[in-house]
C-alpha atoms as a PDB file:
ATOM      1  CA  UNK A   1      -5.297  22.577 -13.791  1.00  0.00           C
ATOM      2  CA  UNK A   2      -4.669  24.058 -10.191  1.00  0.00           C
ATOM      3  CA  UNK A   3      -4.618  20.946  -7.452  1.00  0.00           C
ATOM      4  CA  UNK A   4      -4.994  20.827  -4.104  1.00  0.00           C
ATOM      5  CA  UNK A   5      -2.175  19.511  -2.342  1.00  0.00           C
ATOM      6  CA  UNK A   6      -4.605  16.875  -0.987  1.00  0.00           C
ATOM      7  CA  UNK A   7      -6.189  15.804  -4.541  1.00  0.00           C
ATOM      8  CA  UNK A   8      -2.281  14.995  -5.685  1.00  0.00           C
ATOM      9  CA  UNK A   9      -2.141  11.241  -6.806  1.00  0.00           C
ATOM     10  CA  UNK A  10       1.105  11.075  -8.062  1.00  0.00           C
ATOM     11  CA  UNK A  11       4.366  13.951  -6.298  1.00  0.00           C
ATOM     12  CA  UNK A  12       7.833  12.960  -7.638  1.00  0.00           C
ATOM     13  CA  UNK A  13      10.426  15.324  -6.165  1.00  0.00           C
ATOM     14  CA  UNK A  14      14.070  16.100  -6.426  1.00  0.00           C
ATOM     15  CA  UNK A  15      14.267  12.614  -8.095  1.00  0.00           C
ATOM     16  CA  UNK A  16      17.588  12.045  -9.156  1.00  0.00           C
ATOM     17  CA  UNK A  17      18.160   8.620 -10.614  1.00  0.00           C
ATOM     18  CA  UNK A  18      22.243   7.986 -11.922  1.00  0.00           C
ATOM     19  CA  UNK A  19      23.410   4.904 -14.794  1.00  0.00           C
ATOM     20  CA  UNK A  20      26.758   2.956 -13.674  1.00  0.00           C
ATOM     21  CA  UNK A  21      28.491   2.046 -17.061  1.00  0.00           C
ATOM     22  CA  UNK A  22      31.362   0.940 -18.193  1.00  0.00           C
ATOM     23  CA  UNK A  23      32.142   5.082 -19.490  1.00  0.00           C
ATOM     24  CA  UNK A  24      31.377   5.966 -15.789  1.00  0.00           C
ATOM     25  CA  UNK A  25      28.210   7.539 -13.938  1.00  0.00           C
ATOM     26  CA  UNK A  26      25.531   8.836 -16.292  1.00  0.00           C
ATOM     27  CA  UNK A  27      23.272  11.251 -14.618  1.00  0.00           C
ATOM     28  CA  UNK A  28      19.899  10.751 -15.959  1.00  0.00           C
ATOM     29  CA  UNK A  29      17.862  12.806 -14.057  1.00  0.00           C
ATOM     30  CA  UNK A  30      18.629  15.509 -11.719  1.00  0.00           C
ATOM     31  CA  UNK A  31      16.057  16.397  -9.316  1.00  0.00           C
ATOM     32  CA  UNK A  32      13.277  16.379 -10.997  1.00  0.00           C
ATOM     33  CA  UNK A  33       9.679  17.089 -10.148  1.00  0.00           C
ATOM     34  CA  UNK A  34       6.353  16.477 -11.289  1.00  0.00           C
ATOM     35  CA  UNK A  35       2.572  15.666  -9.770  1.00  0.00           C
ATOM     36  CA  UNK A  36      -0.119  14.609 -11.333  1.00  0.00           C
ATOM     37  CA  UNK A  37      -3.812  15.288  -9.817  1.00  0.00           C
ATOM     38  CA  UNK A  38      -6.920  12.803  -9.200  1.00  0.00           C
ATOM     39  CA  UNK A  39      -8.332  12.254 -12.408  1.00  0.00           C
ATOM     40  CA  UNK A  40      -5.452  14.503 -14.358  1.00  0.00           C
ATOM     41  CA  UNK A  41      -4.157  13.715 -17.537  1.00  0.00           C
ATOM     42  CA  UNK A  42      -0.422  14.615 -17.554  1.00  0.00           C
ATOM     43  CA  UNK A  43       1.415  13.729 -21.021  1.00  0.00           C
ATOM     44  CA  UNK A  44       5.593  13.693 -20.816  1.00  0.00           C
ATOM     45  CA  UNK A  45       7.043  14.925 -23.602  1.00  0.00           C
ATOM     46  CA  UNK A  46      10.700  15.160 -24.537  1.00  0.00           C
ATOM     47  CA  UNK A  47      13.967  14.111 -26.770  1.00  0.00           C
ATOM     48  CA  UNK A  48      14.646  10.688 -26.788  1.00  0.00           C
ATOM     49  CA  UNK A  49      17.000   9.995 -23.823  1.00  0.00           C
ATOM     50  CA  UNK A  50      15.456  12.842 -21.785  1.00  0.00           C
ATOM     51  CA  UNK A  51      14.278  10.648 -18.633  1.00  0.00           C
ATOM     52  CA  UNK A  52      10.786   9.747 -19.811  1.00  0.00           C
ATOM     53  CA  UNK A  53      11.084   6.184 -19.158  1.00  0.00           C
ATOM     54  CA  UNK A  54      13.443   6.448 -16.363  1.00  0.00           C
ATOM     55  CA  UNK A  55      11.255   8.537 -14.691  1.00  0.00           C
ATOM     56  CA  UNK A  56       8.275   5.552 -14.987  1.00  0.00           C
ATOM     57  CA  UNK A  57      10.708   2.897 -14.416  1.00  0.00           C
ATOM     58  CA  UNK A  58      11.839   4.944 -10.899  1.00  0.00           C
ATOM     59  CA  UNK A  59       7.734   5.315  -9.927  1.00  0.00           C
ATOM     60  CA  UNK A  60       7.771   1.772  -9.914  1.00  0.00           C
ATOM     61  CA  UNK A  61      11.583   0.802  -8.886  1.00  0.00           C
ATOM     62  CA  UNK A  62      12.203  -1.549 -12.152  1.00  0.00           C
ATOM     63  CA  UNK A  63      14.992   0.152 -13.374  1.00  0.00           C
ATOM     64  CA  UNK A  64      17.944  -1.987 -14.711  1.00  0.00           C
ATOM     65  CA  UNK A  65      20.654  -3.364 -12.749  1.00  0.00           C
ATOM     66  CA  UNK A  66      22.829  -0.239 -13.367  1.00  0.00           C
ATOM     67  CA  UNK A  67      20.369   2.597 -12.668  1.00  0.00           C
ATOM     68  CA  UNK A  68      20.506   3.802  -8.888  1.00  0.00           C
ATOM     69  CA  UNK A  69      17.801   6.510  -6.986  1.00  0.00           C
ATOM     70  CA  UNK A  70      20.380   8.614  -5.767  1.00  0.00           C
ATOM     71  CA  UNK A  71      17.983  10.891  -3.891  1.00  0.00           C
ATOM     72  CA  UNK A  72      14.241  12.062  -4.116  1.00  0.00           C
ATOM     73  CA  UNK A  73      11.056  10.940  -3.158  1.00  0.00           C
ATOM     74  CA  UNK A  74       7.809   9.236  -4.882  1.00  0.00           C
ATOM     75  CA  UNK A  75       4.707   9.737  -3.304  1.00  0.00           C
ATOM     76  CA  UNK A  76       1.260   7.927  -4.474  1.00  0.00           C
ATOM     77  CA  UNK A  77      -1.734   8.283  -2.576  1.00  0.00           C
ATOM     78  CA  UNK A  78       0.146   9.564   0.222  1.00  0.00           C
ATOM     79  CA  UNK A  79       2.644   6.824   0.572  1.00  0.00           C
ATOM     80  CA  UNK A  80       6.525   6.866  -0.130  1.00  0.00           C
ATOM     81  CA  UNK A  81       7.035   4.302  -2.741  1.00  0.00           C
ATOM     82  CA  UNK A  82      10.476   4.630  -2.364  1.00  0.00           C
ATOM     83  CA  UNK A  83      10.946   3.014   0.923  1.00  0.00           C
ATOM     84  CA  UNK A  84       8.099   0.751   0.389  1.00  0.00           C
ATOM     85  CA  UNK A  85       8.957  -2.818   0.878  1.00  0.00           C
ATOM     86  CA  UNK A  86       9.528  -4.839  -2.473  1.00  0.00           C
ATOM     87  CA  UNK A  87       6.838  -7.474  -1.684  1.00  0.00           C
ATOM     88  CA  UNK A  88       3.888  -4.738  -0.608  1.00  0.00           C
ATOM     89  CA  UNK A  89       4.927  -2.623  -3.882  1.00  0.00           C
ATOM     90  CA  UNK A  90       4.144  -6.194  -5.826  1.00  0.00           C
ATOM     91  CA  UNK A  91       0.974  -6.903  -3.950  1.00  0.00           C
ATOM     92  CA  UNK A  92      -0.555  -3.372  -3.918  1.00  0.00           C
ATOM     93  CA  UNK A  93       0.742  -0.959  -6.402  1.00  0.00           C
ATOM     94  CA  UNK A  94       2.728  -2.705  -9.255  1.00  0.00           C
ATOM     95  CA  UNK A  95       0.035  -3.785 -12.301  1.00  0.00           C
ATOM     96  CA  UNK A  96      -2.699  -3.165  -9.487  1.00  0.00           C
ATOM     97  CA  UNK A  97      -2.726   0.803  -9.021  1.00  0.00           C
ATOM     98  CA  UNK A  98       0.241   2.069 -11.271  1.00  0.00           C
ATOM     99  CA  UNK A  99       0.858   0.005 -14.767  1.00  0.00           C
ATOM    100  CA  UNK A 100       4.058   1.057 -16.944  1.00  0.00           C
ATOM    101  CA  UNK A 101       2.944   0.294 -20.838  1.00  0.00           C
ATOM    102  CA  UNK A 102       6.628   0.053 -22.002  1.00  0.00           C
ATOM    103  CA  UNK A 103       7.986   1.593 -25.041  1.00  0.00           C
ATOM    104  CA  UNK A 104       7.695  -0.921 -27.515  1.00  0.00           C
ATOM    105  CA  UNK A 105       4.590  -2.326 -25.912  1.00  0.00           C
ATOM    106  CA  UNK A 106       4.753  -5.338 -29.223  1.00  0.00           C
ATOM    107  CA  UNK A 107       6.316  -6.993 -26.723  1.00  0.00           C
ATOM    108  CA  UNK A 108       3.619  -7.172 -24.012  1.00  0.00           C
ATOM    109  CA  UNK A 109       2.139  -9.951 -25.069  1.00  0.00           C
ATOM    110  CA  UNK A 110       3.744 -13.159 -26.211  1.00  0.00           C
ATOM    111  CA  UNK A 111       3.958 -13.836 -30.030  1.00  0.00           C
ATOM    112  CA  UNK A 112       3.273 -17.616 -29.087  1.00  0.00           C
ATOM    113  CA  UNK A 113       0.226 -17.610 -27.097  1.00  0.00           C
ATOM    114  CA  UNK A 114      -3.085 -16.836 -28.038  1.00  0.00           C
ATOM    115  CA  UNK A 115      -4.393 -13.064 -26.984  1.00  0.00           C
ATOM    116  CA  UNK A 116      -7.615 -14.473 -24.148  1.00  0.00           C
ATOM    117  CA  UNK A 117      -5.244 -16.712 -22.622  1.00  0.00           C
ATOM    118  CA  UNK A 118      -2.139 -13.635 -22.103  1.00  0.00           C
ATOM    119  CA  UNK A 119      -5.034 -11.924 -20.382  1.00  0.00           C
ATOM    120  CA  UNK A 120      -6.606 -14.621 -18.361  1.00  0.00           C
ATOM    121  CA  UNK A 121      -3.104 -14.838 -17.037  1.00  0.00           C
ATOM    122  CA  UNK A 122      -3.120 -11.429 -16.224  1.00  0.00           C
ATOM    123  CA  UNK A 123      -6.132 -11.670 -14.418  1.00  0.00           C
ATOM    124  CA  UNK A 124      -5.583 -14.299 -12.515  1.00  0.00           C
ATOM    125  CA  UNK A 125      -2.036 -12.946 -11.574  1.00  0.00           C
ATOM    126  CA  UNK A 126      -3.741 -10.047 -10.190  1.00  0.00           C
ATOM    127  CA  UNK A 127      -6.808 -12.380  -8.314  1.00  0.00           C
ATOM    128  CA  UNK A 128      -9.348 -10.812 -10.604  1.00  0.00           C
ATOM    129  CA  UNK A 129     -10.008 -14.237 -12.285  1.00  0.00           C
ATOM    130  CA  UNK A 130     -13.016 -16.554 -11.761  1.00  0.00           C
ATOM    131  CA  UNK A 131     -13.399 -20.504 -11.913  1.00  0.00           C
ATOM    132  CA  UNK A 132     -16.335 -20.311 -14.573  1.00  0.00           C
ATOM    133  CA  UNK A 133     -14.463 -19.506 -18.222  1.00  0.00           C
ATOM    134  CA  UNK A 134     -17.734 -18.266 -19.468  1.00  0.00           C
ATOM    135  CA  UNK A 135     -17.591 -15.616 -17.136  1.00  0.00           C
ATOM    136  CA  UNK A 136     -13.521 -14.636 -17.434  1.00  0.00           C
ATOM    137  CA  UNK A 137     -14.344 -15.001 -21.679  1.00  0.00           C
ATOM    138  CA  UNK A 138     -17.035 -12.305 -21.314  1.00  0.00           C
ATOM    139  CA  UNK A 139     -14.616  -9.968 -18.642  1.00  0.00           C
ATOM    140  CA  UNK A 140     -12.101 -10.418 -21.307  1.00  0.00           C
ATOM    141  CA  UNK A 141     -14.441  -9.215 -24.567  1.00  0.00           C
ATOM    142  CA  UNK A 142     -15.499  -6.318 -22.543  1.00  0.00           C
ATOM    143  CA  UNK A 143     -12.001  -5.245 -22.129  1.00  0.00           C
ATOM    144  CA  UNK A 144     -11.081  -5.775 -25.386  1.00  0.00           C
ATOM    145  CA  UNK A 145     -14.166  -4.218 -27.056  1.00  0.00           C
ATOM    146  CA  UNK A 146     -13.546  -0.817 -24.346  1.00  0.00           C
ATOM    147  CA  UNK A 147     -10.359  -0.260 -26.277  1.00  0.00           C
ATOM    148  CA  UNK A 148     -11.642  -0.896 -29.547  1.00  0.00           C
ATOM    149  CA  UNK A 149     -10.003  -3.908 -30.761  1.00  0.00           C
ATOM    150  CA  UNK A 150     -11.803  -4.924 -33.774  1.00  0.00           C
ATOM    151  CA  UNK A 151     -13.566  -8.579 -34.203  1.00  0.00           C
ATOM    152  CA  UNK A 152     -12.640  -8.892 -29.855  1.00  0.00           C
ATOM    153  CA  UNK A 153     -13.936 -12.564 -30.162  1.00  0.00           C
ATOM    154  CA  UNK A 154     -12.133 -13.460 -33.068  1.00  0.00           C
ATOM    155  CA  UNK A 155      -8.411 -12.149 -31.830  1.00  0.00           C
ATOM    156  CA  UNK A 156      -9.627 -14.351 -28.455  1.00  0.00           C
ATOM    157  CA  UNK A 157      -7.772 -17.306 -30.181  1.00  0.00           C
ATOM    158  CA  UNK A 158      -5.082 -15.836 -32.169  1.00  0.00           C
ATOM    159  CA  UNK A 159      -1.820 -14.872 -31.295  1.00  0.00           C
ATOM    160  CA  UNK A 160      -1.094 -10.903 -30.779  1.00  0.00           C
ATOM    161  CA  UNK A 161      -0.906  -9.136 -34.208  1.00  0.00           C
ATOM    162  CA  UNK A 162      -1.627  -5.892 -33.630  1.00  0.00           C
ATOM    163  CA  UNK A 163       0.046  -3.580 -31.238  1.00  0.00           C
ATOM    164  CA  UNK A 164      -1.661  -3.370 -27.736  1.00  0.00           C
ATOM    165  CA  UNK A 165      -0.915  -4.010 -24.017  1.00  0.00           C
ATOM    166  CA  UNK A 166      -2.466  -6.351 -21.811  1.00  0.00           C
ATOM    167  CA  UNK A 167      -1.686  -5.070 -18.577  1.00  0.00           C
ATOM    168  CA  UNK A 168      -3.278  -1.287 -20.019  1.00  0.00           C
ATOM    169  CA  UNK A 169      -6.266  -3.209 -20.950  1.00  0.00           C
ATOM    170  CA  UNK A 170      -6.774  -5.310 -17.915  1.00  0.00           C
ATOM    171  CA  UNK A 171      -8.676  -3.123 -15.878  1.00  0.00           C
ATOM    172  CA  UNK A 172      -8.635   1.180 -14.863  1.00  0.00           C
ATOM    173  CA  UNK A 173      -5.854   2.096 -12.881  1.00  0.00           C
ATOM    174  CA  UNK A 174      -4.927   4.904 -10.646  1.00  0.00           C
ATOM    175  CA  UNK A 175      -2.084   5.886 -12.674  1.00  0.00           C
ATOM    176  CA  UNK A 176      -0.718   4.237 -16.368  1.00  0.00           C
ATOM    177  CA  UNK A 177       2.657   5.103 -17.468  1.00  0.00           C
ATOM    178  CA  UNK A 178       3.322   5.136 -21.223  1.00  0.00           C
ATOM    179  CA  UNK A 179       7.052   5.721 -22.368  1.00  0.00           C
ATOM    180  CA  UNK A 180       5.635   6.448 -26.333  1.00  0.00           C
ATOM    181  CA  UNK A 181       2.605   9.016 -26.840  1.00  0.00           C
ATOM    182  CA  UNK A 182       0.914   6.348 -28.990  1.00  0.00           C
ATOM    183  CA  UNK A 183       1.099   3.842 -26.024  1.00  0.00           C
ATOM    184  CA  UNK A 184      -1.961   5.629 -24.112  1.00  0.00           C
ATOM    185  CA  UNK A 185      -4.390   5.997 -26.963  1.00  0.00           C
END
């Protein structure tokens, strides 16, 4: 697909994101590039340990304690994530206009709580809730039912047994990072 510079929704460049261990500095990526277009589908594929995740983690600035953006920049919609403050990428882009489905995504939801409730908490996390649980009951069915969870009003009440990630079915987002190629199905 040829974009226009403007149409780009996602530009990472010369992203270059090192590990401090205890064996010294891993260099996990090395400038690397990639942009993904309005309404693009763009699938990563590689070895494991390639920089798939760390690449998603560095969109969103979760990587772990050790892992350091040496240099690059991340542009969505036009702005540079990367200098974004911490509190306006939690209010405006993290789970709101970029979602990370993580690798084992199993552990998305809770084992302990029941499936509706997981994603009411979602919801309401993100301000998309309502007072009337009628209402948030029948937002949450629709979801479920759009990704094709069988019996939606039955796994309502029970506790997550099958594989899938609340925060990917909460609502459409501008961009949805999955580390696994079965996480985006």
């Amino acid at each position: 697909m040829n974009v226009n510079q403007k149409d780009i929704l996602l530009s990472v460049s010369r992203l270059t994101v090192h590990f401090h261990t205890d064996r010294g500095v891993v260099k996990a990526l090395d400038r690397a590039e990639l942009s993904v277009g309005r309404g693009e589908v763009v699938g990563l594929i590689g070895e494991s340990g390639c920089g798939k995740t760390t690449i998603a983690r560095s969109v969103l600035r979760v990587l772990p304690p050790a892992g350091k953006i040496i240099d690059g920049m991340v542009l969505f919609s036009g702005q540079d994530l990367l200098s974004m403050k911490e509190n306006d990428l939690n209010t405006s882009v993290r789970g709101k206009a970029i979602t990370l489905i993580p690798q084992d995504p199993f552990n998305s939801f809770n084992p302990v709580f029941a499936v509706g409730t997981q994603i009411k908490d979602i919801m309401k996390w993100k301000g998309n809730a309502q007072d009337n649980k009628e209402i948030n009951e029948k937002r949450i069915l629709e979801m479920l039912e759009q990704v094709q969870i069988p019996s939606s009003r039955d796994q309502l009440k029970k506790s997550p047994v099958q594989r899938w990630t609340a925060p990917a079915v909460h609502d459409r987002h501008g961009v949805v990072a999955g580390a696994e190629p079965g996480d985006c199905r």
